[in-house]
PDB file of N, CA and C in Angstrom:
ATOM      1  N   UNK A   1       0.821  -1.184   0.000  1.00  0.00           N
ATOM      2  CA  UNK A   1       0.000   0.000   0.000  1.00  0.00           C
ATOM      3  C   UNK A   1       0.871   1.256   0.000  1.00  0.00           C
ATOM      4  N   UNK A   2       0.586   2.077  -0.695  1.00  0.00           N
ATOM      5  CA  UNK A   2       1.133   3.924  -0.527  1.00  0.00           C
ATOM      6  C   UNK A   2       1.036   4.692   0.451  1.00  0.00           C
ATOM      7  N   UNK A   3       1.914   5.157   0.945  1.00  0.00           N
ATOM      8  CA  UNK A   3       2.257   5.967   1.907  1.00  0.00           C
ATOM      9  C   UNK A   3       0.895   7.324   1.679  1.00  0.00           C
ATOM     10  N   UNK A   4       0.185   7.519   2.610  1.00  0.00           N
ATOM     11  CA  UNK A   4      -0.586   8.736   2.275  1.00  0.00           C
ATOM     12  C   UNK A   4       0.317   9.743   2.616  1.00  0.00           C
ATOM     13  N   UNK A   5      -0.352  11.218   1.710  1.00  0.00           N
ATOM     14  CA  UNK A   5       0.454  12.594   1.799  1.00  0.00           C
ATOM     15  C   UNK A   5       0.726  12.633   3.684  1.00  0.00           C
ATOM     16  N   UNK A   6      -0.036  12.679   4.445  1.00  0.00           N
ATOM     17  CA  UNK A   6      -0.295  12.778   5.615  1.00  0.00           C
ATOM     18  C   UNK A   6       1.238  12.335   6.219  1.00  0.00           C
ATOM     19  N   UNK A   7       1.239  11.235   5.989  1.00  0.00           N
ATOM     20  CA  UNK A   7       2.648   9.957   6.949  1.00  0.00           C
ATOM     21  C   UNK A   7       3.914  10.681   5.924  1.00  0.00           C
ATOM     22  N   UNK A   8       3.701  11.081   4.760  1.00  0.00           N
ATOM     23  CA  UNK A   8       5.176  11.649   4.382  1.00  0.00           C
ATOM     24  C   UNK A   8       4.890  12.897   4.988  1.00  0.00           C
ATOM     25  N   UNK A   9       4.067  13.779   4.849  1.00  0.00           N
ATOM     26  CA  UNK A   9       4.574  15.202   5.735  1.00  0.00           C
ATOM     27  C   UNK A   9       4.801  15.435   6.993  1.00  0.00           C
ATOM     28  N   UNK A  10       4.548  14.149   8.078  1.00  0.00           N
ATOM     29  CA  UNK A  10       4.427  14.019   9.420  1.00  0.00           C
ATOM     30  C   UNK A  10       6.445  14.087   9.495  1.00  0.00           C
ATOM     31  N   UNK A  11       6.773  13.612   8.185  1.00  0.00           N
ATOM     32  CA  UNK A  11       8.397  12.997   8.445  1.00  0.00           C
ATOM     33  C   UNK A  11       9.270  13.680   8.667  1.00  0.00           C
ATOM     34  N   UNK A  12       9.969  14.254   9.342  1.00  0.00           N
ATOM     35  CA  UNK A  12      11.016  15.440   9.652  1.00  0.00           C
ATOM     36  C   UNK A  12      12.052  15.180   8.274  1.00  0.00           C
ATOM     37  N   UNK A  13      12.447  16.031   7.684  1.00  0.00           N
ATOM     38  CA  UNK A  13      13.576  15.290   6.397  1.00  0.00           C
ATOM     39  C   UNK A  13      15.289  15.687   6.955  1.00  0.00           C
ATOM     40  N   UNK A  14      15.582  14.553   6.976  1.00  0.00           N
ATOM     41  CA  UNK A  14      16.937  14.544   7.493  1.00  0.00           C
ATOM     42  C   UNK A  14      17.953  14.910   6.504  1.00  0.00           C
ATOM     43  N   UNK A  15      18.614  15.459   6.610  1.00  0.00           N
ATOM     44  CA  UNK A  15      19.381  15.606   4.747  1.00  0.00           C
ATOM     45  C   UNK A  15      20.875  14.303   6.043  1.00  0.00           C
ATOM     46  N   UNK A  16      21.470  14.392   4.443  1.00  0.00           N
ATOM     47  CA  UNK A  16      22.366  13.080   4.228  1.00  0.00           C
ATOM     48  C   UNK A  16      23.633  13.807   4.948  1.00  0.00           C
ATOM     49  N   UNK A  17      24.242  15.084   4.068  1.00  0.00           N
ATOM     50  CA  UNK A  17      25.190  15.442   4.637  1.00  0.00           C
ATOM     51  C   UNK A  17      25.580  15.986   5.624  1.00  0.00           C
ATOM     52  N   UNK A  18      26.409  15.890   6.416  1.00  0.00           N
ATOM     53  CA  UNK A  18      26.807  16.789   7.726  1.00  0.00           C
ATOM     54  C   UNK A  18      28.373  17.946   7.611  1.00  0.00           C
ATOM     55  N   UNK A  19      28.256  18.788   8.165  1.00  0.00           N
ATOM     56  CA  UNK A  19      28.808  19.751   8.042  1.00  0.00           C
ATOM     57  C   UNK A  19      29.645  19.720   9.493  1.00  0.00           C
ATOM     58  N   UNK A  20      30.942  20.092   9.288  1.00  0.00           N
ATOM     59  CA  UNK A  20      31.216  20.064  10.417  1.00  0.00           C
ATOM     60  C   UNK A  20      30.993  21.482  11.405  1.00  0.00           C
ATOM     61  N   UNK A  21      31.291  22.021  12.428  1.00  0.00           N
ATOM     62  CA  UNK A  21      31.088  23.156  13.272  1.00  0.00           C
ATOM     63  C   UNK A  21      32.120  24.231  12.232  1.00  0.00           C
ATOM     64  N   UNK A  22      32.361  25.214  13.526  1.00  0.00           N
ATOM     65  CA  UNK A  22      32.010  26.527  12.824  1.00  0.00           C
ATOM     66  C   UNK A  22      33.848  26.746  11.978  1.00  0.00           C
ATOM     67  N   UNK A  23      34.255  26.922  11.219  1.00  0.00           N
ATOM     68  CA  UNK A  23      35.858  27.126  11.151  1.00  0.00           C
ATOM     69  C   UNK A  23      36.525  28.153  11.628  1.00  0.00           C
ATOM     70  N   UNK A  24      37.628  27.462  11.840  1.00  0.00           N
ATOM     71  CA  UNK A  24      38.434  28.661  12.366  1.00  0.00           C
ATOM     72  C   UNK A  24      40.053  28.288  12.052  1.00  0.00           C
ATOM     73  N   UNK A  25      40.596  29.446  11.527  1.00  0.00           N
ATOM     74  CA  UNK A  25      41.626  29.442  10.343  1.00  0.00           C
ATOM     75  C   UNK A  25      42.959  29.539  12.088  1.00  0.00           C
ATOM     76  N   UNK A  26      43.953  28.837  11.430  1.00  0.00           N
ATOM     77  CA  UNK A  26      45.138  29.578  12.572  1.00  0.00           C
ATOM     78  C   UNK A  26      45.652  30.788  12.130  1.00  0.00           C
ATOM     79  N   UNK A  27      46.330  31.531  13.394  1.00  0.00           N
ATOM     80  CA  UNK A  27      46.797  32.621  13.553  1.00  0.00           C
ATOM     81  C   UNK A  27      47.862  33.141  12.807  1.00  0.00           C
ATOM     82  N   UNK A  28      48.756  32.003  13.232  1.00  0.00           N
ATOM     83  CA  UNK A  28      50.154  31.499  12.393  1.00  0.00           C
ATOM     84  C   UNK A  28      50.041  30.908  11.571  1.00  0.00           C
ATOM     85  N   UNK A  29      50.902  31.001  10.281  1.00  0.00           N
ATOM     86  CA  UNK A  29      50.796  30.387   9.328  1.00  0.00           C
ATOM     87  C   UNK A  29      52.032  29.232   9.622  1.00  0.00           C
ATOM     88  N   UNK A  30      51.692  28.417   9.260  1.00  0.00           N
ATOM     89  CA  UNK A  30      52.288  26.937   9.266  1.00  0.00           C
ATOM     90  C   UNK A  30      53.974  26.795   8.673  1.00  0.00           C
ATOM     91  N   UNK A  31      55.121  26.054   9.014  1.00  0.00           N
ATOM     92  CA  UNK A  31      55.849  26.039   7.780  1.00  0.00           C
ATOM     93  C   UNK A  31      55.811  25.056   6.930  1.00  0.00           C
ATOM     94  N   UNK A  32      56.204  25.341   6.008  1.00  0.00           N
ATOM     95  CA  UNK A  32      56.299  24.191   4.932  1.00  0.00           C
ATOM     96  C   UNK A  32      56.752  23.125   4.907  1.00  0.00           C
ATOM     97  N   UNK A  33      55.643  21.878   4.678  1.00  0.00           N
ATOM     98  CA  UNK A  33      56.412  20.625   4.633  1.00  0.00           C
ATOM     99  C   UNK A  33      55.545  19.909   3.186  1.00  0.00           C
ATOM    100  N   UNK A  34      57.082  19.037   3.329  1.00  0.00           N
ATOM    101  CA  UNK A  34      55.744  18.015   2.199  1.00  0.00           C
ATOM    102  C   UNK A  34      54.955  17.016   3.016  1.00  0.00           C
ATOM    103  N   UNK A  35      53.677  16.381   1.889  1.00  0.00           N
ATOM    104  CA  UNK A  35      52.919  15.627   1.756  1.00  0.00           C
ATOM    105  C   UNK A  35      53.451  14.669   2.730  1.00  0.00           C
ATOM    106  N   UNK A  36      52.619  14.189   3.607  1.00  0.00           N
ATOM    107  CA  UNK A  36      53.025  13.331   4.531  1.00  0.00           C
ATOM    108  C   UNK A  36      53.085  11.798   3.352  1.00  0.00           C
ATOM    109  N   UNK A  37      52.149  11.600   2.377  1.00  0.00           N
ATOM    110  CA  UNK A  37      52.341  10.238   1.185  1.00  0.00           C
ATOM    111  C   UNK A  37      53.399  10.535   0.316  1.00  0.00           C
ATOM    112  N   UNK A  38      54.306  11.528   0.611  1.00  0.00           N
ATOM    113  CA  UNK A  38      55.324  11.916  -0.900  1.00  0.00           C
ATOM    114  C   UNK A  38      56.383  10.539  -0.297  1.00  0.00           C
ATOM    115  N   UNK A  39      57.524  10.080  -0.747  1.00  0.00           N
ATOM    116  CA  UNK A  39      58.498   9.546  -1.164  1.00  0.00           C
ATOM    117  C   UNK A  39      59.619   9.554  -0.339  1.00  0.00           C
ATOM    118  N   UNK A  40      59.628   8.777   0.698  1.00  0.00           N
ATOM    119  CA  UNK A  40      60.711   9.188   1.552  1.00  0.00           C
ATOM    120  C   UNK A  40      62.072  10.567   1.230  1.00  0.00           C
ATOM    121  N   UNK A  41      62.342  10.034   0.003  1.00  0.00           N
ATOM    122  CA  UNK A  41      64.288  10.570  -0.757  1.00  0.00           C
ATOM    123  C   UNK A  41      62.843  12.514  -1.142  1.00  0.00           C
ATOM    124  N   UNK A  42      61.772  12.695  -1.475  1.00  0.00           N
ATOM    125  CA  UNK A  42      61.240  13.941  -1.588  1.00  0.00           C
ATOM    126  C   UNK A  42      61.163  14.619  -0.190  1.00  0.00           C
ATOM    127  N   UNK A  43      60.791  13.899   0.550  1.00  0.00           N
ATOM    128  CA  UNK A  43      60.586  14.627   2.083  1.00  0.00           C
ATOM    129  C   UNK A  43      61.726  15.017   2.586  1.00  0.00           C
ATOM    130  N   UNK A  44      62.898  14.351   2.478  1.00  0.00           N
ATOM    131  CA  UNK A  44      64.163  14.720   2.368  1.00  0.00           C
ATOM    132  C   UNK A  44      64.782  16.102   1.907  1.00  0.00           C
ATOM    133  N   UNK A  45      64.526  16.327   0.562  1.00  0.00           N
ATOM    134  CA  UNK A  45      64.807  17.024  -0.303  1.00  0.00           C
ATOM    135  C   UNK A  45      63.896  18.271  -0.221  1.00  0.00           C
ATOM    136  N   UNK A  46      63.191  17.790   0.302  1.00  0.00           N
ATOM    137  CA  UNK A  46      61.210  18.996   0.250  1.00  0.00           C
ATOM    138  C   UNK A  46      62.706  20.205   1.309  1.00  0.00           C
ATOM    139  N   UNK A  47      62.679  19.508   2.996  1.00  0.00           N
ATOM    140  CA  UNK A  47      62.975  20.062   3.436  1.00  0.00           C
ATOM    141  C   UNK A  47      64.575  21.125   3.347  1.00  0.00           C
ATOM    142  N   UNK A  48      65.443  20.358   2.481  1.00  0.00           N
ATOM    143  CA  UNK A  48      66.680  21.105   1.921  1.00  0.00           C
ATOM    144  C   UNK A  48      66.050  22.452   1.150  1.00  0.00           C
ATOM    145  N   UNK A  49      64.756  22.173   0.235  1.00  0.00           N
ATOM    146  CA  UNK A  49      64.552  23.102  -0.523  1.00  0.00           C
ATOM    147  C   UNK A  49      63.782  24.241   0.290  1.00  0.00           C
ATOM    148  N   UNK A  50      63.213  23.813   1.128  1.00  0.00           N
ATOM    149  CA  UNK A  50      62.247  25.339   1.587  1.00  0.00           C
ATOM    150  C   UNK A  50      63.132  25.797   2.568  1.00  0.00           C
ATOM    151  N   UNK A  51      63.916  25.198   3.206  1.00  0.00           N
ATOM    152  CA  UNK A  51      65.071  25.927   3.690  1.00  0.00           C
ATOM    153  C   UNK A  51      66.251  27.239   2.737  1.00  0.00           C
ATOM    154  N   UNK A  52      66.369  26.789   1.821  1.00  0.00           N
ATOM    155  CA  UNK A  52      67.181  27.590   1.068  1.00  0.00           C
ATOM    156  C   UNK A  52      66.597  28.516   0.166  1.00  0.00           C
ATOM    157  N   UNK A  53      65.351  28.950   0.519  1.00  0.00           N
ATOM    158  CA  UNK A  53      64.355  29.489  -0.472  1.00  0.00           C
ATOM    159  C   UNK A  53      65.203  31.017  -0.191  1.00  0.00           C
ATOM    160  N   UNK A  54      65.107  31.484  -1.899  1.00  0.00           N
ATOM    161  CA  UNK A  54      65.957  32.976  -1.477  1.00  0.00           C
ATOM    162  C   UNK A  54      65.169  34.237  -0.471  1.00  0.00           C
ATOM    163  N   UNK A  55      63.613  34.080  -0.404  1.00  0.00           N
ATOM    164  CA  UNK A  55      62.934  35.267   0.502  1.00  0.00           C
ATOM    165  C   UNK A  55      63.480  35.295   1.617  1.00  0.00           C
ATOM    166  N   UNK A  56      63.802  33.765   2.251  1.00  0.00           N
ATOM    167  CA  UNK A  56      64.071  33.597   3.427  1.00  0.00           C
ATOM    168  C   UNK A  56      65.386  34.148   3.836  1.00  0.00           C
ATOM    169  N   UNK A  57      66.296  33.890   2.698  1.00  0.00           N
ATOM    170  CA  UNK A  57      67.503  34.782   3.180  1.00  0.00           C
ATOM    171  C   UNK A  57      67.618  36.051   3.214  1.00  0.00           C
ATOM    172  N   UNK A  58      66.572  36.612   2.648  1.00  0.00           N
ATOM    173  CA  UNK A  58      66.075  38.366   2.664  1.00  0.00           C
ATOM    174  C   UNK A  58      65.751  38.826   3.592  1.00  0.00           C
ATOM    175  N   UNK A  59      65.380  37.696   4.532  1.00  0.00           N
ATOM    176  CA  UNK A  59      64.201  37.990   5.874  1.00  0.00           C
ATOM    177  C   UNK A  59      62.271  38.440   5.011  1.00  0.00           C
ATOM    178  N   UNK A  60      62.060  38.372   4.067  1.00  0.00           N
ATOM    179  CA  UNK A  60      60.871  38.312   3.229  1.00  0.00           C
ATOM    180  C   UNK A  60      60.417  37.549   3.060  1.00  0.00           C
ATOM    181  N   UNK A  61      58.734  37.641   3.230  1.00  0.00           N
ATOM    182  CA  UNK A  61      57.886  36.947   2.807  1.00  0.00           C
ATOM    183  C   UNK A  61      57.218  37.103   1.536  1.00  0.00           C
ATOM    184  N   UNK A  62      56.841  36.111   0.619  1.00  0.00           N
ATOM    185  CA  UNK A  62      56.351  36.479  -0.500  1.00  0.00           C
ATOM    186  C   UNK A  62      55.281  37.973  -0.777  1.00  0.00           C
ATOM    187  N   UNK A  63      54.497  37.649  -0.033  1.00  0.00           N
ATOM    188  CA  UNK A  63      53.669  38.859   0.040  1.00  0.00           C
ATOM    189  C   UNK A  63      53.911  40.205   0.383  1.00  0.00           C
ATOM    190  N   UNK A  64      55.311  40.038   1.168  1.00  0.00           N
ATOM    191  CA  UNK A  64      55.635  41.464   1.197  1.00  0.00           C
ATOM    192  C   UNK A  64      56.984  42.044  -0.455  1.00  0.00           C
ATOM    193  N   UNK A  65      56.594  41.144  -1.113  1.00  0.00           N
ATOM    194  CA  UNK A  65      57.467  41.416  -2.448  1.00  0.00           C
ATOM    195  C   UNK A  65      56.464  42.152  -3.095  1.00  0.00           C
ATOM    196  N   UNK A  66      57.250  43.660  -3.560  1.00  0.00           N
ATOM    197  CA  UNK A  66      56.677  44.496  -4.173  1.00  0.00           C
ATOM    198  C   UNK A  66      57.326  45.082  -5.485  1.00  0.00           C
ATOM    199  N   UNK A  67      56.989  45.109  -6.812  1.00  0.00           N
ATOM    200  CA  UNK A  67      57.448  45.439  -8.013  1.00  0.00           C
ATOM    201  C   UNK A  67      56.307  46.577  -8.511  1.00  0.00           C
ATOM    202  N   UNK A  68      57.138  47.741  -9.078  1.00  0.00           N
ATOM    203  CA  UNK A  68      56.551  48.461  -9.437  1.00  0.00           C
ATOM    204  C   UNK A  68      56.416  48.649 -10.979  1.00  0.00           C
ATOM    205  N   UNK A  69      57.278  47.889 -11.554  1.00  0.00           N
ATOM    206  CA  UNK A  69      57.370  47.396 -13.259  1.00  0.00           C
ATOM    207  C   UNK A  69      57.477  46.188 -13.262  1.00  0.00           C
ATOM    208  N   UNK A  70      56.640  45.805 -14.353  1.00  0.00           N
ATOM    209  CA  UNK A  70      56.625  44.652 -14.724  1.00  0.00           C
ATOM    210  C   UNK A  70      58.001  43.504 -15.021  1.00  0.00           C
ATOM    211  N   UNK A  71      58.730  44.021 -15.381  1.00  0.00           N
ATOM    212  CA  UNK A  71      60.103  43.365 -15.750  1.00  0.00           C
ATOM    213  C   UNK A  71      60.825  43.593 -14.478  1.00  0.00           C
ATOM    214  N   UNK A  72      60.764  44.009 -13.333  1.00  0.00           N
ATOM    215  CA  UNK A  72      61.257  43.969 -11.842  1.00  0.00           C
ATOM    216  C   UNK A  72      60.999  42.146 -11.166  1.00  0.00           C
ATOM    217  N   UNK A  73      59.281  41.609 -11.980  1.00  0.00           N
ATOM    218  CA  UNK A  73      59.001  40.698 -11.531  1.00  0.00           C
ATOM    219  C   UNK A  73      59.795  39.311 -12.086  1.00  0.00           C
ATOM    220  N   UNK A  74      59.538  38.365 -11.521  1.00  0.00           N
ATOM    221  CA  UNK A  74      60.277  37.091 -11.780  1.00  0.00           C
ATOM    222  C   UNK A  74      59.591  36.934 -13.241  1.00  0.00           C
ATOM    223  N   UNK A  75      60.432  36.060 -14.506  1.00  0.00           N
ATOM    224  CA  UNK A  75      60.124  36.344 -15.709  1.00  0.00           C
ATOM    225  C   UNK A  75      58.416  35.400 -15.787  1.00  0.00           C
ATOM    226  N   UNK A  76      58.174  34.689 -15.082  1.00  0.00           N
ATOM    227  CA  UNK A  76      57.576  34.014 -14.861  1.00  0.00           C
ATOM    228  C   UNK A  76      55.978  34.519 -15.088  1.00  0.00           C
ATOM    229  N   UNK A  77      55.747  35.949 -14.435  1.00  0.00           N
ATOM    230  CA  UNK A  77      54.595  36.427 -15.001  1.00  0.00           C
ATOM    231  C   UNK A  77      54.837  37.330 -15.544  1.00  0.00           C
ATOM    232  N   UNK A  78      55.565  37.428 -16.159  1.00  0.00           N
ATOM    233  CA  UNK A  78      55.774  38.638 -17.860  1.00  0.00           C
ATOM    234  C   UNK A  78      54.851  38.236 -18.457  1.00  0.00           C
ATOM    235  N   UNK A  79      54.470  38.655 -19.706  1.00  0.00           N
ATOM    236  CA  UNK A  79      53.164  38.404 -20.757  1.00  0.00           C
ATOM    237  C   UNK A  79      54.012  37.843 -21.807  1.00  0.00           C
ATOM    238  N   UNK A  80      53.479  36.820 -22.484  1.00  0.00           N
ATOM    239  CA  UNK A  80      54.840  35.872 -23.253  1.00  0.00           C
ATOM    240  C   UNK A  80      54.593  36.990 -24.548  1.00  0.00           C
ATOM    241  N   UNK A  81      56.134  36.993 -24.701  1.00  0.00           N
ATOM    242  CA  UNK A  81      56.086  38.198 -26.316  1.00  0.00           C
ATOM    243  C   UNK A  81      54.998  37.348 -27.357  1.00  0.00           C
ATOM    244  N   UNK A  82      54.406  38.013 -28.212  1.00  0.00           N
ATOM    245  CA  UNK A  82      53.655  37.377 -29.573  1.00  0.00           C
ATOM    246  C   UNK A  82      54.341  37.590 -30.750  1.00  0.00           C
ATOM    247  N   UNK A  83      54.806  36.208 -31.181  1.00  0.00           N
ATOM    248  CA  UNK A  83      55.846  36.753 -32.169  1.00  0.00           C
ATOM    249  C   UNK A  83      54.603  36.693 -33.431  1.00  0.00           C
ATOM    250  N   UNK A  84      55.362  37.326 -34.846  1.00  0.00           N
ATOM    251  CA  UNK A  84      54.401  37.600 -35.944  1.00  0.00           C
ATOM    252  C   UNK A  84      53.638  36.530 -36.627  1.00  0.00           C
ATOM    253  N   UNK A  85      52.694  36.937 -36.795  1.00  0.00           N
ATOM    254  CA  UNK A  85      51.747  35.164 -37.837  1.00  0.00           C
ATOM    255  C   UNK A  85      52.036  35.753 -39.196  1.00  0.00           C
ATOM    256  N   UNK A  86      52.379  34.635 -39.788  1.00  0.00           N
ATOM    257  CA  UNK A  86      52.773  34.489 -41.406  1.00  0.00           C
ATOM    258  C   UNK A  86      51.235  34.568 -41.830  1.00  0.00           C
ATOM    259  N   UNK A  87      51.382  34.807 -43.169  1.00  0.00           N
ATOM    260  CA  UNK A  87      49.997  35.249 -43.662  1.00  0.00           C
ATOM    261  C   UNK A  87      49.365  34.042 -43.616  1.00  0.00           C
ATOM    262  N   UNK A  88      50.015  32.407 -44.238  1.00  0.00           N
ATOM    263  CA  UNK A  88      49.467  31.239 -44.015  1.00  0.00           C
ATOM    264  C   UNK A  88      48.513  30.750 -42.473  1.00  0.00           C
ATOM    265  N   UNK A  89      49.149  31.580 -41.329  1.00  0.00           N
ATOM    266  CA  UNK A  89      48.285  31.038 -40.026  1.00  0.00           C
ATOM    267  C   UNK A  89      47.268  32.301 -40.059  1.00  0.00           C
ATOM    268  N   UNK A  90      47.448  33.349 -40.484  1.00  0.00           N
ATOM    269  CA  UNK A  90      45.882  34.135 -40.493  1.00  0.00           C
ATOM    270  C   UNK A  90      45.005  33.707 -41.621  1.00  0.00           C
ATOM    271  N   UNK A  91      45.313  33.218 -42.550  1.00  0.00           N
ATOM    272  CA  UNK A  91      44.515  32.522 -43.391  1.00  0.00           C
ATOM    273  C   UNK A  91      43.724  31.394 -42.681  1.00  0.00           C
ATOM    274  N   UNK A  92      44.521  30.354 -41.978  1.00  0.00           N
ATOM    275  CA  UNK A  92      44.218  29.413 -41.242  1.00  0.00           C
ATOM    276  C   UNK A  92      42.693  29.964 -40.290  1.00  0.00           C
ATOM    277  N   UNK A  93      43.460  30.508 -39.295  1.00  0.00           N
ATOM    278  CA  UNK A  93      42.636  31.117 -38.439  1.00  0.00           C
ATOM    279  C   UNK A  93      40.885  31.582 -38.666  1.00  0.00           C
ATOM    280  N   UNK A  94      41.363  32.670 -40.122  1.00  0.00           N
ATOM    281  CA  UNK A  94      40.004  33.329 -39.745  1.00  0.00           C
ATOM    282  C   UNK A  94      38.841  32.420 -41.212  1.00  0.00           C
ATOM    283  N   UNK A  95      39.834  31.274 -41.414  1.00  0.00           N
ATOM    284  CA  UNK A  95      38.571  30.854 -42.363  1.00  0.00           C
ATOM    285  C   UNK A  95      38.556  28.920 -41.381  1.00  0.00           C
ATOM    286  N   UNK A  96      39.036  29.219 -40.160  1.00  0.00           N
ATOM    287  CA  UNK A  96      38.547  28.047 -38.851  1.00  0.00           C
ATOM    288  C   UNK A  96      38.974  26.649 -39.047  1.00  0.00           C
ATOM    289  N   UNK A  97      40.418  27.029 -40.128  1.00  0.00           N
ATOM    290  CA  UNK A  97      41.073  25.649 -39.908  1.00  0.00           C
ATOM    291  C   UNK A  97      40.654  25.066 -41.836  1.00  0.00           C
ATOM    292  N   UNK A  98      39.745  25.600 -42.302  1.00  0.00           N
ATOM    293  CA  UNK A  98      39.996  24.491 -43.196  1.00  0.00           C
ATOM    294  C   UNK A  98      40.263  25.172 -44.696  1.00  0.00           C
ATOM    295  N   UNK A  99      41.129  26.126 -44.363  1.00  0.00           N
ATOM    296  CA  UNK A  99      42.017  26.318 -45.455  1.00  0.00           C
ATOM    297  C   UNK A  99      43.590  25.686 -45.543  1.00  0.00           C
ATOM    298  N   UNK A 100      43.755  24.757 -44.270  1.00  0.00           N
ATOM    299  CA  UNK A 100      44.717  23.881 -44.347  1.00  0.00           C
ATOM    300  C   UNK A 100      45.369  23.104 -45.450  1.00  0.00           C
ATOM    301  N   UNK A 101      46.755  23.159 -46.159  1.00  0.00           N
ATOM    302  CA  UNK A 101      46.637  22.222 -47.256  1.00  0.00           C
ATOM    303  C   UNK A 101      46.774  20.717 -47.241  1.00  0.00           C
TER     304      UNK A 101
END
């Protein structure tokens, strides 16, 4: 027999997931380690490397690194130069590939 409307709306609805309490971030920021699953000979090495990190020998933290030109910054976020398109890849391009030979 079917459940009448009645016995399903009587039902409190429980949802599935649980959430844990309220978060709360630490004060201090943590130091760096690796992955407790990395590779014995990496955990090794993890720690040689964040030791010798150059901010640290500055007494700097990333965030307090400040560049006021672009080329001050590590090349890393420069804008990659665009070198020139031959007339063959704007051909390509604006007729969507199938002027290919």
């Amino acid at each position: 027999m079917h459940a009448t409307l009645r016995v399903l709306a009587a039902r409190v609805h429980q949802p599935l997931i649980k959430f844990p309490g309220k978060r709360s971030w630490p004060s201090n920021p943590t130091a760096p380690h690796a992955h407790p699953a990395a590779p014995p000979e990496f955990q090794k090495r993890f720690s040689d490397v964040a030791t010798a990190s150059p901010l640290k020998a500055k007494g700097e933290t990333p965030s307090s690194v400040v560049v006021s030109e672009f080329w001050e910054a590590p090349e890393r976020f420069w804008r990659p130069r665009m070198r020139e398109l031959e007339a063959s890849e704007i051909e390509a391009i604006l007729s969507g590939g199938a002027s290919l030979h």
